[in-house]
Protein backbone atom coordinates (compact mmCIF):
# COMPACT_ATOMS: atom_id res chain seq x y z
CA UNK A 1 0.58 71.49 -15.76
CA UNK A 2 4.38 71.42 -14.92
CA UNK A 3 5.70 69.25 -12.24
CA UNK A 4 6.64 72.07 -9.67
CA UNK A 5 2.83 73.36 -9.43
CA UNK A 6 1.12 69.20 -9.57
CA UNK A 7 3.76 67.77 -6.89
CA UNK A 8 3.31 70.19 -4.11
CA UNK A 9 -0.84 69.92 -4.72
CA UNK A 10 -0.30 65.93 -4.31
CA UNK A 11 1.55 66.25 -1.15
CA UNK A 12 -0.87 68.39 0.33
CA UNK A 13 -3.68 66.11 -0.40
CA UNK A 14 -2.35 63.40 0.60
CA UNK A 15 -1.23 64.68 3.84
CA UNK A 16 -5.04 65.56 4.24
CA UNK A 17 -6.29 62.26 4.20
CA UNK A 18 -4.02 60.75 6.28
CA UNK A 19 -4.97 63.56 8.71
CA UNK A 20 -8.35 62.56 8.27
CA UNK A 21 -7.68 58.86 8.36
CA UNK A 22 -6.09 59.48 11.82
CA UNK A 23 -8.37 61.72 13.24
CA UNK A 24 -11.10 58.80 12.38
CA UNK A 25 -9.19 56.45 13.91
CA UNK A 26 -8.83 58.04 16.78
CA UNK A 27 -12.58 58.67 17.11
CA UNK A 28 -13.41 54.90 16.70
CA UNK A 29 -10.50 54.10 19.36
CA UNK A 30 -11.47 56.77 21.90
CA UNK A 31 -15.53 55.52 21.55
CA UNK A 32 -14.13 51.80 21.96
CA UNK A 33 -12.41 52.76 25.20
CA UNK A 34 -15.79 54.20 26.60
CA UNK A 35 -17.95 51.56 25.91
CA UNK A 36 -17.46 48.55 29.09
CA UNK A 37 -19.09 45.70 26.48
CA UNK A 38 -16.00 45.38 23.90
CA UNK A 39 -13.62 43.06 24.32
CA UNK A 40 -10.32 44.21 25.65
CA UNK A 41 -7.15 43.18 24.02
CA UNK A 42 -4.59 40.65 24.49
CA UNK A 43 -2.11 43.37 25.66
CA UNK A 44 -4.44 44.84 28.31
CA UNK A 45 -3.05 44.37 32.10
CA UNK A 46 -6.25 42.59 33.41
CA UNK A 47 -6.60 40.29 29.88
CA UNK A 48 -4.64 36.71 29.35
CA UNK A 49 -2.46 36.67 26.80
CA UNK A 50 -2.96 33.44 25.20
CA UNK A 51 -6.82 34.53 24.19
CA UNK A 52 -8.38 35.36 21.06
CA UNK A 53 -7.23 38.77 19.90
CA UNK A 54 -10.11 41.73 20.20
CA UNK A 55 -10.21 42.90 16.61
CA UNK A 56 -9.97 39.16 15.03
């Protein structure tokens, strides 16, 4: 294989799994927003700073 067809092919895939990664991410984030039980985070309006961090 020479370098100008393998180096475009690795770009590609790995700007698919960061897609992916992201899109995950922001299906775990959007779910955690909709659910009243999990613990909000330090830099939430209604939430003291000085508290234990939600994801910790």
């Amino acid at each position: 294989m020479e370098p100008g067809f393998i180096v475009p092919l690795l770009a590609l895939f790995t700007l698919l799994v960061f897609i992916v990664l992201a899109l995950i991410s922001k299906r775990k984030t959007e779910k955690r927003m909709q659910d009243d039980s999990a613990p909000k985070s330090t830099l939430a309006a209604d939430k003291s700073s000085h508290g234990k961090p939600a994801d910790v």
